[in-house]
Structure formats: C-alpha cells, structure tokens
N, C-alpha and C. Protein backbone atom coordinates (compact mmCIF):
# COMPACT_ATOMS: atom_id res chain seq x y z
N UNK A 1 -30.33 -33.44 -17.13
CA UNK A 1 -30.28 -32.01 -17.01
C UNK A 1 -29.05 -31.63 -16.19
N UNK A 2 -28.14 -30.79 -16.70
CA UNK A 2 -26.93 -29.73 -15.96
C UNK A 2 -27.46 -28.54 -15.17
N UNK A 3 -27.16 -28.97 -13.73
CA UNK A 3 -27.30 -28.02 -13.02
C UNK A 3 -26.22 -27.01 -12.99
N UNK A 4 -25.91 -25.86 -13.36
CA UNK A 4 -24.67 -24.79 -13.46
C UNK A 4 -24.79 -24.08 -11.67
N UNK A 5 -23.37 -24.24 -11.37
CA UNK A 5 -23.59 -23.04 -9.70
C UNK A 5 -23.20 -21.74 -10.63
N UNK A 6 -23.69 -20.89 -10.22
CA UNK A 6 -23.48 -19.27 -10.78
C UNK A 6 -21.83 -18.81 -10.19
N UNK A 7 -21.21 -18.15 -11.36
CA UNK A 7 -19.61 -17.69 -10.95
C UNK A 7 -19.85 -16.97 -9.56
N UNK A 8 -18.54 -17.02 -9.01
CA UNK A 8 -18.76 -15.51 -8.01
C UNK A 8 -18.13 -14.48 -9.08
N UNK A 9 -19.02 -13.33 -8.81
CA UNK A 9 -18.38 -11.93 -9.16
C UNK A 9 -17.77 -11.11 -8.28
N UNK A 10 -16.52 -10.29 -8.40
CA UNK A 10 -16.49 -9.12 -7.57
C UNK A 10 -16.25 -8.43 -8.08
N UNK A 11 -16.58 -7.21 -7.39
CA UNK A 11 -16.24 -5.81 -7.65
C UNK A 11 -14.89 -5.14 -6.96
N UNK A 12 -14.34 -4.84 -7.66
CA UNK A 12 -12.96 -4.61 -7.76
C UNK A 12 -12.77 -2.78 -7.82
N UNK A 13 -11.32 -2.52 -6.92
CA UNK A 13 -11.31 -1.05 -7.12
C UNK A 13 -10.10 -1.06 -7.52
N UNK A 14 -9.95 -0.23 -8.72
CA UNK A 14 -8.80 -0.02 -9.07
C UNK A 14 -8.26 1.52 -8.01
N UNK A 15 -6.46 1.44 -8.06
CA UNK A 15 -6.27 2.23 -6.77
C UNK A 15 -6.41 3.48 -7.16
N UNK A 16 -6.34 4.35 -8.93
CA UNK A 16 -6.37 5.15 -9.36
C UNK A 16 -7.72 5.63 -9.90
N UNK A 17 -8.76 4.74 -9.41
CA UNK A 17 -10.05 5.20 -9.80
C UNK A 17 -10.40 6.27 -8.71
N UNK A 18 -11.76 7.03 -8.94
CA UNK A 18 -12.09 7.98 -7.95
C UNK A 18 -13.10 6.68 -7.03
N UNK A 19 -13.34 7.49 -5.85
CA UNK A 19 -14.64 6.83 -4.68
C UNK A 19 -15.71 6.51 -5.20
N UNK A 20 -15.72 4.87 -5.13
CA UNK A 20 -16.90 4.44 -5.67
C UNK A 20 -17.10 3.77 -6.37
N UNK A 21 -16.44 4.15 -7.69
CA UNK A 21 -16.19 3.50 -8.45
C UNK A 21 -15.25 2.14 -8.62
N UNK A 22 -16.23 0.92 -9.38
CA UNK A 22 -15.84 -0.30 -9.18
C UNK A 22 -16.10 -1.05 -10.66
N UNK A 23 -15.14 -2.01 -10.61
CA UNK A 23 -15.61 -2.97 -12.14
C UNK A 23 -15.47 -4.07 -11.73
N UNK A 24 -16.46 -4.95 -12.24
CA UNK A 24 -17.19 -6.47 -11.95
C UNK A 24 -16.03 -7.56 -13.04
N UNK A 25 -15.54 -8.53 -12.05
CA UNK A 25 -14.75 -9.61 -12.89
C UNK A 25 -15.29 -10.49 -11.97
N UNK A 26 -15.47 -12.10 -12.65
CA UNK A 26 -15.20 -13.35 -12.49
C UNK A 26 -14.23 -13.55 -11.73
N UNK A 27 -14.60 -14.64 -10.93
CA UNK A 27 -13.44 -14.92 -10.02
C UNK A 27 -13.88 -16.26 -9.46
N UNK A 28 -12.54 -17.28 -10.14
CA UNK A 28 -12.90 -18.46 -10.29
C UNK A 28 -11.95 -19.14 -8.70
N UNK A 29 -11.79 -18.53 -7.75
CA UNK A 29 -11.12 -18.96 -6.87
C UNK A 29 -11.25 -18.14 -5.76
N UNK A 30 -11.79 -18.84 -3.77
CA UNK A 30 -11.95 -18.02 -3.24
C UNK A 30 -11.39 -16.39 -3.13
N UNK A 31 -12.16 -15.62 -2.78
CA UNK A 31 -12.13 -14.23 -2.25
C UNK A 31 -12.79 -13.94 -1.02
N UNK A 32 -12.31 -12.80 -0.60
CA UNK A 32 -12.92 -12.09 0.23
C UNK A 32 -12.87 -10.55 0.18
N UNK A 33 -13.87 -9.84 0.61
CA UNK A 33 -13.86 -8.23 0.63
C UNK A 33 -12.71 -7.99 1.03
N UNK A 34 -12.10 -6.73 0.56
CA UNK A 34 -10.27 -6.54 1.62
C UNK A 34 -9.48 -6.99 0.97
N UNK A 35 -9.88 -8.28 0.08
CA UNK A 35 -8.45 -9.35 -0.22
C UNK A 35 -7.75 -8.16 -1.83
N UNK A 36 -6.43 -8.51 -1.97
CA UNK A 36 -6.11 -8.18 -3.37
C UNK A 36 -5.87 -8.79 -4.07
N UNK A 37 -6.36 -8.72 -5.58
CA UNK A 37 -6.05 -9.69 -6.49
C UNK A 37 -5.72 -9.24 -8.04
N UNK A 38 -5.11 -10.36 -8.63
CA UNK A 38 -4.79 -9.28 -10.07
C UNK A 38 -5.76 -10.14 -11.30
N UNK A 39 -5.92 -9.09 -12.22
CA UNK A 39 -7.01 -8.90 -12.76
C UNK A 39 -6.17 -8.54 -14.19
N UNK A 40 -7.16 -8.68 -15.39
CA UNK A 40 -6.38 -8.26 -16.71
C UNK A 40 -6.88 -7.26 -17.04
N UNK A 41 -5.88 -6.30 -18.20
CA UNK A 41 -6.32 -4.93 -18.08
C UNK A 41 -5.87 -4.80 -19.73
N UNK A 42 -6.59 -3.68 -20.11
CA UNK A 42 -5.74 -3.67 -21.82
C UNK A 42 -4.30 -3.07 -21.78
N UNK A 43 -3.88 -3.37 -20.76
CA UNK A 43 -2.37 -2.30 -20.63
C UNK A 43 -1.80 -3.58 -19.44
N UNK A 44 -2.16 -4.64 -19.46
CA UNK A 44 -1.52 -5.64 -18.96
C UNK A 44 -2.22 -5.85 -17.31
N UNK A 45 -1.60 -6.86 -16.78
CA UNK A 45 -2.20 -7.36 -15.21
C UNK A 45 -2.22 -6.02 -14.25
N UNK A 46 -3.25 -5.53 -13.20
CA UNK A 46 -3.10 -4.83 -12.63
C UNK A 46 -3.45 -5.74 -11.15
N UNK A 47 -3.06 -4.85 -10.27
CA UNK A 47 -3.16 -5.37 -8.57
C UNK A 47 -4.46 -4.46 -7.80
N UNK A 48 -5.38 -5.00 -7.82
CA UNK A 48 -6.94 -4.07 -7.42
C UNK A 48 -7.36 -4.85 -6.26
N UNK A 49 -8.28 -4.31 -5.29
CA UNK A 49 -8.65 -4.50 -4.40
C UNK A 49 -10.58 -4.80 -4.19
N UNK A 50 -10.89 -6.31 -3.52
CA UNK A 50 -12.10 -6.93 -3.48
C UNK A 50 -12.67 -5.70 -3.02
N UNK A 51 -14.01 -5.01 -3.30
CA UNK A 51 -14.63 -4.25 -2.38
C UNK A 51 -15.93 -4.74 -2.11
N UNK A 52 -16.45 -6.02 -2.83
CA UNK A 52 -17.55 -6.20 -2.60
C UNK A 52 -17.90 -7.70 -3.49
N UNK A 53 -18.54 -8.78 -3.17
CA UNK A 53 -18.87 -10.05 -3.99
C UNK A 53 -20.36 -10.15 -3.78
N UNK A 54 -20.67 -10.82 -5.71
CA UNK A 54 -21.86 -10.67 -6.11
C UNK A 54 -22.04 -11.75 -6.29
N UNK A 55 -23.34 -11.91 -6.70
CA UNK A 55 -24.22 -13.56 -7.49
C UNK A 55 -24.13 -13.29 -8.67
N UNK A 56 -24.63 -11.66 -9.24
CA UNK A 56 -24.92 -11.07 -10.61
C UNK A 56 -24.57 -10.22 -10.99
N UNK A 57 -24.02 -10.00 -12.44
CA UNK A 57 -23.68 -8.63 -12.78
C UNK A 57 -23.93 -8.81 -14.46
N UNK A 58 -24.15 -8.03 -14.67
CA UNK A 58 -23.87 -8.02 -16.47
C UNK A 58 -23.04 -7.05 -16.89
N UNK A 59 -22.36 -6.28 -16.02
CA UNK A 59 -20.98 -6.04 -16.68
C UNK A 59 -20.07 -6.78 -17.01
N UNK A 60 -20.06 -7.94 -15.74
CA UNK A 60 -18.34 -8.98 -15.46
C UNK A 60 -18.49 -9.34 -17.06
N UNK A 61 -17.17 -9.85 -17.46
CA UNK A 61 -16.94 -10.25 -18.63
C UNK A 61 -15.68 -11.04 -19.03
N UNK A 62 -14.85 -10.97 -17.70
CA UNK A 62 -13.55 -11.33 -18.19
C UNK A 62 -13.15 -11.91 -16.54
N UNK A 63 -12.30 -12.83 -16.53
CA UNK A 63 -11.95 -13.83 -14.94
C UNK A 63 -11.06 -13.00 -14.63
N UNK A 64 -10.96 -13.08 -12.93
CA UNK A 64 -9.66 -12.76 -12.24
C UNK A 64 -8.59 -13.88 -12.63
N UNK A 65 -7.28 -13.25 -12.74
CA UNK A 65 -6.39 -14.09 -12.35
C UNK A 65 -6.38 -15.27 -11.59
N UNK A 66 -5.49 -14.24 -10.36
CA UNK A 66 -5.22 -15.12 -9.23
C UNK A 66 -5.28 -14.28 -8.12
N UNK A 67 -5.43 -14.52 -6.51
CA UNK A 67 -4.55 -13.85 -5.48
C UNK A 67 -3.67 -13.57 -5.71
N UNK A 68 -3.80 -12.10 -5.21
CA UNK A 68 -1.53 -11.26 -4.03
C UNK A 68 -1.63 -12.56 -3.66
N UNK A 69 -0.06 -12.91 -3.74
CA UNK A 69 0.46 -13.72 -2.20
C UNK A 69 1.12 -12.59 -2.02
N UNK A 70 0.88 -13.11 -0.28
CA UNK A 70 1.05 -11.64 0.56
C UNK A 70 2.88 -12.41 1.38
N UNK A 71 3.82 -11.93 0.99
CA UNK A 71 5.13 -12.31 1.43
C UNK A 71 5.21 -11.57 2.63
N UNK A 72 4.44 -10.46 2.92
CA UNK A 72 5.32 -9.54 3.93
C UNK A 72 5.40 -10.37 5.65
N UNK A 73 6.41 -10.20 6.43
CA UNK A 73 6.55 -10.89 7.90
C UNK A 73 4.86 -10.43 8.45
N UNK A 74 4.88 -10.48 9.80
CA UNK A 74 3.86 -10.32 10.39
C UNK A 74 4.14 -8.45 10.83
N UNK A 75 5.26 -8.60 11.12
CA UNK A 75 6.05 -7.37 11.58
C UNK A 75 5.68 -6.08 10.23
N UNK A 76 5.86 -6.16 9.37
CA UNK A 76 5.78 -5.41 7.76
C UNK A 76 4.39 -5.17 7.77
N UNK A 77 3.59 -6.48 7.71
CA UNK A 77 1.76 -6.27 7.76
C UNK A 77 1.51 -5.02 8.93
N UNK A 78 2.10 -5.69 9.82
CA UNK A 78 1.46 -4.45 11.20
C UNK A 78 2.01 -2.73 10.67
N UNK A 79 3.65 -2.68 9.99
CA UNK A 79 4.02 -1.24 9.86
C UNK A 79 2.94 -0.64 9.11
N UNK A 80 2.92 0.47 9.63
CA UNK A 80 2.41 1.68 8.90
C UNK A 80 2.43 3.14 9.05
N UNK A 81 2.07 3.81 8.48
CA UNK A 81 2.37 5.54 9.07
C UNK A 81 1.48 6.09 9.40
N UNK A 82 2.23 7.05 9.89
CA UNK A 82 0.95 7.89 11.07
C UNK A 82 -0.51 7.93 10.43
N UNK A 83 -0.24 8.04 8.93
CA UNK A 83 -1.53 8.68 8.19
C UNK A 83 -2.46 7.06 7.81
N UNK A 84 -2.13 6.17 8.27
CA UNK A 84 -2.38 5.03 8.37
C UNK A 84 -2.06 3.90 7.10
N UNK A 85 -1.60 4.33 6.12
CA UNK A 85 -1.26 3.83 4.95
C UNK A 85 -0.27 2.74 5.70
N UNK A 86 -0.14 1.79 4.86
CA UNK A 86 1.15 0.86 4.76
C UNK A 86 2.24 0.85 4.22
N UNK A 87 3.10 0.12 5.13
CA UNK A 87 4.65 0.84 4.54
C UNK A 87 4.81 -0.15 3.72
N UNK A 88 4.97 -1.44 3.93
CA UNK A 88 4.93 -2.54 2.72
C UNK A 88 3.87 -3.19 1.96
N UNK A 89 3.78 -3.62 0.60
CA UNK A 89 3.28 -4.01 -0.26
C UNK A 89 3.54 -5.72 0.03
N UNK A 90 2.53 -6.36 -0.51
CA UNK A 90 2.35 -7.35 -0.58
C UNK A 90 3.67 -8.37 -1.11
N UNK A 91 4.26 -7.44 -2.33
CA UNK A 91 6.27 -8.33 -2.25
C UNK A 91 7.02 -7.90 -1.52
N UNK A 92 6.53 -7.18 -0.86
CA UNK A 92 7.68 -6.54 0.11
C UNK A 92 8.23 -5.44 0.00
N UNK A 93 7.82 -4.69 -1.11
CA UNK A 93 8.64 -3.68 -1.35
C UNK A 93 8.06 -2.08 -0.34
N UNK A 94 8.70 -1.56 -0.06
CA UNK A 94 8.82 0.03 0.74
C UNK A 94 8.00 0.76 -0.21
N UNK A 95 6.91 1.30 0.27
CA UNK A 95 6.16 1.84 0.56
C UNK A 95 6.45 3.44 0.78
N UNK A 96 5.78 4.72 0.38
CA UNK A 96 5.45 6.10 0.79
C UNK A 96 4.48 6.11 1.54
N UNK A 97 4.14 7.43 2.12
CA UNK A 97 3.09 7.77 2.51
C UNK A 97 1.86 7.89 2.03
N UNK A 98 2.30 7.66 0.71
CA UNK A 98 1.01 7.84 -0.21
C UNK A 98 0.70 6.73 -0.81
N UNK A 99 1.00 5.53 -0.10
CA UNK A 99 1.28 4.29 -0.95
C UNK A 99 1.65 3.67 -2.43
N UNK A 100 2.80 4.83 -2.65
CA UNK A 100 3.34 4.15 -3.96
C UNK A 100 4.86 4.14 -3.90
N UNK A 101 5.27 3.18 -4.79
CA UNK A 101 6.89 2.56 -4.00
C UNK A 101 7.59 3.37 -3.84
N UNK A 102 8.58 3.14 -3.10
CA UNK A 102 9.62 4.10 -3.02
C UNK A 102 10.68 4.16 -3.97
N UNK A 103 11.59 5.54 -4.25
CA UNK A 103 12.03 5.86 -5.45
C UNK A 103 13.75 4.78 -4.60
N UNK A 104 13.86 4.42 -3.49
CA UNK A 104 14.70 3.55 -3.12
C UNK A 104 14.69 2.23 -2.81
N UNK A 105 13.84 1.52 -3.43
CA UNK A 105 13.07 0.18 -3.21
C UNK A 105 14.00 -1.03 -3.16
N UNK A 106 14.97 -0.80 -4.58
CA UNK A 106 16.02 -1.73 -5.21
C UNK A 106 17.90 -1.44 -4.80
N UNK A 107 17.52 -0.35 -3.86
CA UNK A 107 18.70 -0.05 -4.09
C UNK A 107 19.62 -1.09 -3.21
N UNK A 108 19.53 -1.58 -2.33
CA UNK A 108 19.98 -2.41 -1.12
C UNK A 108 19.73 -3.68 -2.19
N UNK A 109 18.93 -4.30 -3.18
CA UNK A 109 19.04 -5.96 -3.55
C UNK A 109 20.37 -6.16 -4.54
C-alpha cells in the first residue's frame, strides 16, 4: 500500500484583486504566509502574494512555479515611504508610492 503526503496549498492574492479575495494553487516547494511567488495565469506568469497555507481545497488545480528571489540589499528591503509601501521590488527595480514601477526604472541601465 502507497501512503500519499497531501500537497501544500496556498492561497494566493493577486495585487489587482479586491480585499479578500484569494485563489488556491499547489505548491510543490516550501512557503510561507508573506512570501511571493509566481504562479501561471492565462495571460502568462504573474508575481502574487502567500496569504494563507492549506491541507485542502478543491479549487487548487494548477502548481506554483517557483519563489521571488528577492535580490534587493538589506538597505532597499528596509526603504520605504511614508505611506509605508516599498520602494523596491524584489529585482530591484524603483518602486511608486503606489507600488507600481517607476516610469524611470531603465533609464540609468
């Protein structure tokens, strides 16, 4: 007899969803709540955020990827703005106030 361990599931927030709302993927490699990871989407890989890990779901249907690797210094992790958002993204790139890149991201590479 095959004993099976049950997947982990999480629940995932996409950043353009409203409060609350979450969708259940497979995830064949540690996580944690907080962590970000990319996920497949019918419009290609997106970057969503753990909000919660399960035993069960009968939505999940499809695996996570992989982890963000998180490049930013220690210095970049700590920036942020007054309104508490982060100034850098996980490649490094500059950040708004509203956390979406800046329209000057590339211009300096």
């Amino acid at each position: 007899m095959t004993i099976s361990t049950p997947r982990t599931i999480v629940a995932v927030k996409f950043a353009w969803e409203k409060e609350g709302k979450t969708y259940d993927y497979f995830a064949d490699f540690p996580v944690e709540v907080g962590q970000r990871i990319h996920v497949p989407t019918k419009r290609g890989e997106a970057k969503v955020e753990v909000m919660e890990i399960k035993t069960e779901s009968e939505m999940a249907s499809v695996a996570a990827l992989r982890p963000v690797e998180d490049l930013r210094t220690d210095a970049e992790k700590a920036a942020k703005y007054s309104n508490g958002q982060r100034k850098y993204s996980e490649d490094r790139t500059l950040l708004d106030e509203k956390g979406n890149r800046s329209i000057f991201d590339d211009v300096d590479r």
